[in-house]
Protein backbone atom coordinates (compact mmCIF):
# COMPACT_ATOMS: atom_id res chain seq x y z
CA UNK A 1 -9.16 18.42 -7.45
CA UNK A 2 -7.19 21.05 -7.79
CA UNK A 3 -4.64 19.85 -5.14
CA UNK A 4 -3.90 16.65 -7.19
CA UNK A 5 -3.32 18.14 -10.05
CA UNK A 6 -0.85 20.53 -8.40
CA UNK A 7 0.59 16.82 -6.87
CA UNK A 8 0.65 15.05 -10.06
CA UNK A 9 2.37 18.20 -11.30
CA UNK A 10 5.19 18.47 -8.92
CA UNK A 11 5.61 14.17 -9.01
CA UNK A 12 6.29 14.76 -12.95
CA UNK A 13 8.98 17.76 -12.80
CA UNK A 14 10.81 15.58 -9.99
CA UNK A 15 10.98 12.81 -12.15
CA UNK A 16 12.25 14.91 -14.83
CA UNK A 17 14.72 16.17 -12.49
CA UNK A 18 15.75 12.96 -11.45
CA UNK A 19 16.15 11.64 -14.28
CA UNK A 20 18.38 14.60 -16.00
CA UNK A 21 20.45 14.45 -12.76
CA UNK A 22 20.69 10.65 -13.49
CA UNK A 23 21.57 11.76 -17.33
CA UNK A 24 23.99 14.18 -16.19
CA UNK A 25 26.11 11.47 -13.79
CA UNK A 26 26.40 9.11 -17.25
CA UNK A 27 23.77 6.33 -15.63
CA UNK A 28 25.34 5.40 -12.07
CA UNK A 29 24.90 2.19 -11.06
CA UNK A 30 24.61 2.45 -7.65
CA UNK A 31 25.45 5.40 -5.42
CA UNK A 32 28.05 7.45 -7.17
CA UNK A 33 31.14 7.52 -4.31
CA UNK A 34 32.64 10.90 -6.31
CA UNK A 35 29.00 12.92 -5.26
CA UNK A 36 30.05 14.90 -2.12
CA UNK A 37 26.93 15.05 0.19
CA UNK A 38 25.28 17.76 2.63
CA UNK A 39 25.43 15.58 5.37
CA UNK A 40 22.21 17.62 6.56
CA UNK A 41 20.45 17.09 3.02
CA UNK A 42 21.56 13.50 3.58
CA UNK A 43 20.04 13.07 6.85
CA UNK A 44 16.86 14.51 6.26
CA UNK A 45 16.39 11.82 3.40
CA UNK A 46 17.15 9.02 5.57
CA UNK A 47 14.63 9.99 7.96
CA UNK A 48 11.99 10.63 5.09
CA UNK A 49 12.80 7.36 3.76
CA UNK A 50 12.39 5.48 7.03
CA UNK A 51 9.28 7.24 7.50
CA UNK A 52 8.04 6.07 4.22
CA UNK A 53 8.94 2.45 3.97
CA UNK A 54 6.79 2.90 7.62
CA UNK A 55 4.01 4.18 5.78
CA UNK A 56 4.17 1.71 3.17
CA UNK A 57 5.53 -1.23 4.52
CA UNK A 58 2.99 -1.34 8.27
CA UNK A 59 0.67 1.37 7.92
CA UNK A 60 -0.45 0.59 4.01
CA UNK A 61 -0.75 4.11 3.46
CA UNK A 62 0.24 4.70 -0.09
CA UNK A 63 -0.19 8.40 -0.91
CA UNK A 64 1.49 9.19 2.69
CA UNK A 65 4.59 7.42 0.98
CA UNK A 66 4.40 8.73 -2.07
CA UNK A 67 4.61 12.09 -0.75
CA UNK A 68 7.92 11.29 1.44
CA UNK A 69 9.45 10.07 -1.25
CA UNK A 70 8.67 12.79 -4.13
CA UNK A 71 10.11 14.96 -1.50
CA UNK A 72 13.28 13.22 -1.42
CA UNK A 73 13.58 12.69 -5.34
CA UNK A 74 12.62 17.00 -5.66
CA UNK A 75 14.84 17.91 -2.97
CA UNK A 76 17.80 15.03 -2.98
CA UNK A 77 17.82 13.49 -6.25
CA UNK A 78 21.92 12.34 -5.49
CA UNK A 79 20.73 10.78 -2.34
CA UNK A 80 22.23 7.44 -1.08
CA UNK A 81 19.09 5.35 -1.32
CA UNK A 82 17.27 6.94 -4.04
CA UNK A 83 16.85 3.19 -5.69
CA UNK A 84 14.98 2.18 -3.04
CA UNK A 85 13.17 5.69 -2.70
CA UNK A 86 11.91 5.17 -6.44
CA UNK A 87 10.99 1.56 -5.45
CA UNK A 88 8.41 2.38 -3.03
CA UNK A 89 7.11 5.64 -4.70
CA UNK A 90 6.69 2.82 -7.52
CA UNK A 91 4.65 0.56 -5.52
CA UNK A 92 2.79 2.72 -3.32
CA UNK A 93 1.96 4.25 -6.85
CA UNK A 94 1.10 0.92 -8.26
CA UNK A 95 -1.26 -0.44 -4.79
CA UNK A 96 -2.88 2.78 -5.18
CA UNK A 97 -3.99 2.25 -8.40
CA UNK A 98 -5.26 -0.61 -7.40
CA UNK A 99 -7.12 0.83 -4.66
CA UNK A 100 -5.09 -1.12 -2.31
CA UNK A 101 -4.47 0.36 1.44
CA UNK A 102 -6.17 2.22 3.50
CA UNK A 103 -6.08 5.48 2.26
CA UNK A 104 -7.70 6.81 -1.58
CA UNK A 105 -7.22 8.50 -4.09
CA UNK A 106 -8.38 11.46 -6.15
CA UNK A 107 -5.89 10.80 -8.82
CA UNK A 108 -7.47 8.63 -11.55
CA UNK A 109 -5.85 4.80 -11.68
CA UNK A 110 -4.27 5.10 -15.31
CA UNK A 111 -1.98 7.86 -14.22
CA UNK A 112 -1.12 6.41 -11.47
CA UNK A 113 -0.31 3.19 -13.00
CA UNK A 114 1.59 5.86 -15.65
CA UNK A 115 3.62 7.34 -12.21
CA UNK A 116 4.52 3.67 -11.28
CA UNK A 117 5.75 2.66 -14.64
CA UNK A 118 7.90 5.60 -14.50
CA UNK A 119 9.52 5.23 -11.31
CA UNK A 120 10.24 1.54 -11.71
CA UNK A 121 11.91 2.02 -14.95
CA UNK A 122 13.59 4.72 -13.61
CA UNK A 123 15.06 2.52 -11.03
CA UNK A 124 15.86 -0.57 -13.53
CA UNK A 125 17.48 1.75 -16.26
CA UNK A 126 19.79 3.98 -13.80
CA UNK A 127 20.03 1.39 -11.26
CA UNK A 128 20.76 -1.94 -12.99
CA UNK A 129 22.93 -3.52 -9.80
CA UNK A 130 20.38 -1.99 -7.25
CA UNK A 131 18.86 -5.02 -5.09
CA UNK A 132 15.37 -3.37 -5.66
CA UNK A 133 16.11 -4.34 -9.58
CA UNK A 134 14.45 -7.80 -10.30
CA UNK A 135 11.23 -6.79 -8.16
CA UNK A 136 10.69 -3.64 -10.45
CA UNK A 137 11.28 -5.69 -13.09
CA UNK A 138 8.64 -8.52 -12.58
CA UNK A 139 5.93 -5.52 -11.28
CA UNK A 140 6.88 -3.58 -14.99
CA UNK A 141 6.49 -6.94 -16.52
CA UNK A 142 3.31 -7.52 -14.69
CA UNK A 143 2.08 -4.04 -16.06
CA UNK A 144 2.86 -5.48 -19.76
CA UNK A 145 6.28 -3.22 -19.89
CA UNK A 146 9.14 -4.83 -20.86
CA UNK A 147 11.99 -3.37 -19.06
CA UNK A 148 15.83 -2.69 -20.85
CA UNK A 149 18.82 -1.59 -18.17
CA UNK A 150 20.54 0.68 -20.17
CA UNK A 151 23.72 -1.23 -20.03
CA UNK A 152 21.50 -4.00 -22.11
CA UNK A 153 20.70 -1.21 -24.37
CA UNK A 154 24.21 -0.13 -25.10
CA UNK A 155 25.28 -4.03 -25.60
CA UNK A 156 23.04 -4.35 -28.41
């Protein structure tokens, strides 16, 4: 029990981190080309991502996922992919919930459901041109969230 909540814990300050890095870089749309990269740093978060679209994608193991990609968002939050890193920690957070997959969880459904929302809005709001974009969109919709790209935001 104790070992979620230290999980759940750690997934919520990386989101905050991500999301004041995102802040910080004025709302990229995309990888920002000006961000000079640890080619190290970057290489470790390619492997961790291939790793977890493995987990998610053939293996249907959601919470392996999740934990590949909070380690990318805590540790790389600039990274090249990160869209599609905050894709699948949405979805593997989302199929969880849903008790989808073959592993389980201790975490209860509603805060996972909560995680999801956040990571797919995270994705549609600093990542409006990303081509992960319309499928957060529809899954937030399908969650009864109505999702604004903050370049929609700043139009009206």
């Amino acid at each position: 029990m104790k070992r979620a909540f230290l999980m759940f814990g750690l997934m919520l300050v990386a989101l905050a981190c991500a999301q004041a890095s995102a802040q910080a870089q004025g709302g990229s749309r995309g990888p920002d080309s000006s961000v000079v990269r640890d080619a190290e740093l970057e290489r470790d978060s390619k492997h961790n991502l291939e790793v977890a679209r493995h987990y998610y994608r053939l293996r249907k193991a959601y919470r392996a996922a999740i934990a590949r990609c909070e380690e990318i968002i805590a540790g790389n939050p600039t990274f090249s992919r990160i869209d599609e890193v905050l894709f699948i920690a949405g979805m593997s957070s989302l199929r969880l919930s849903e008790n989808r997959g073959r592993q389980t969880s201790t975490e209860p459904a509603e805060k996972l459901r909560e995680a999801a929302r956040g990571y797919l809005a995270q994705l549609v709001n600093d990542f409006p041109d990303s081509e992960f974009r319309k499928d957060a969109e529809k899954e937030l919709r399908a969650m009864g969230v109505e999702p604004k790209a903050k370049a929609e935001e700043k139009k009206q």
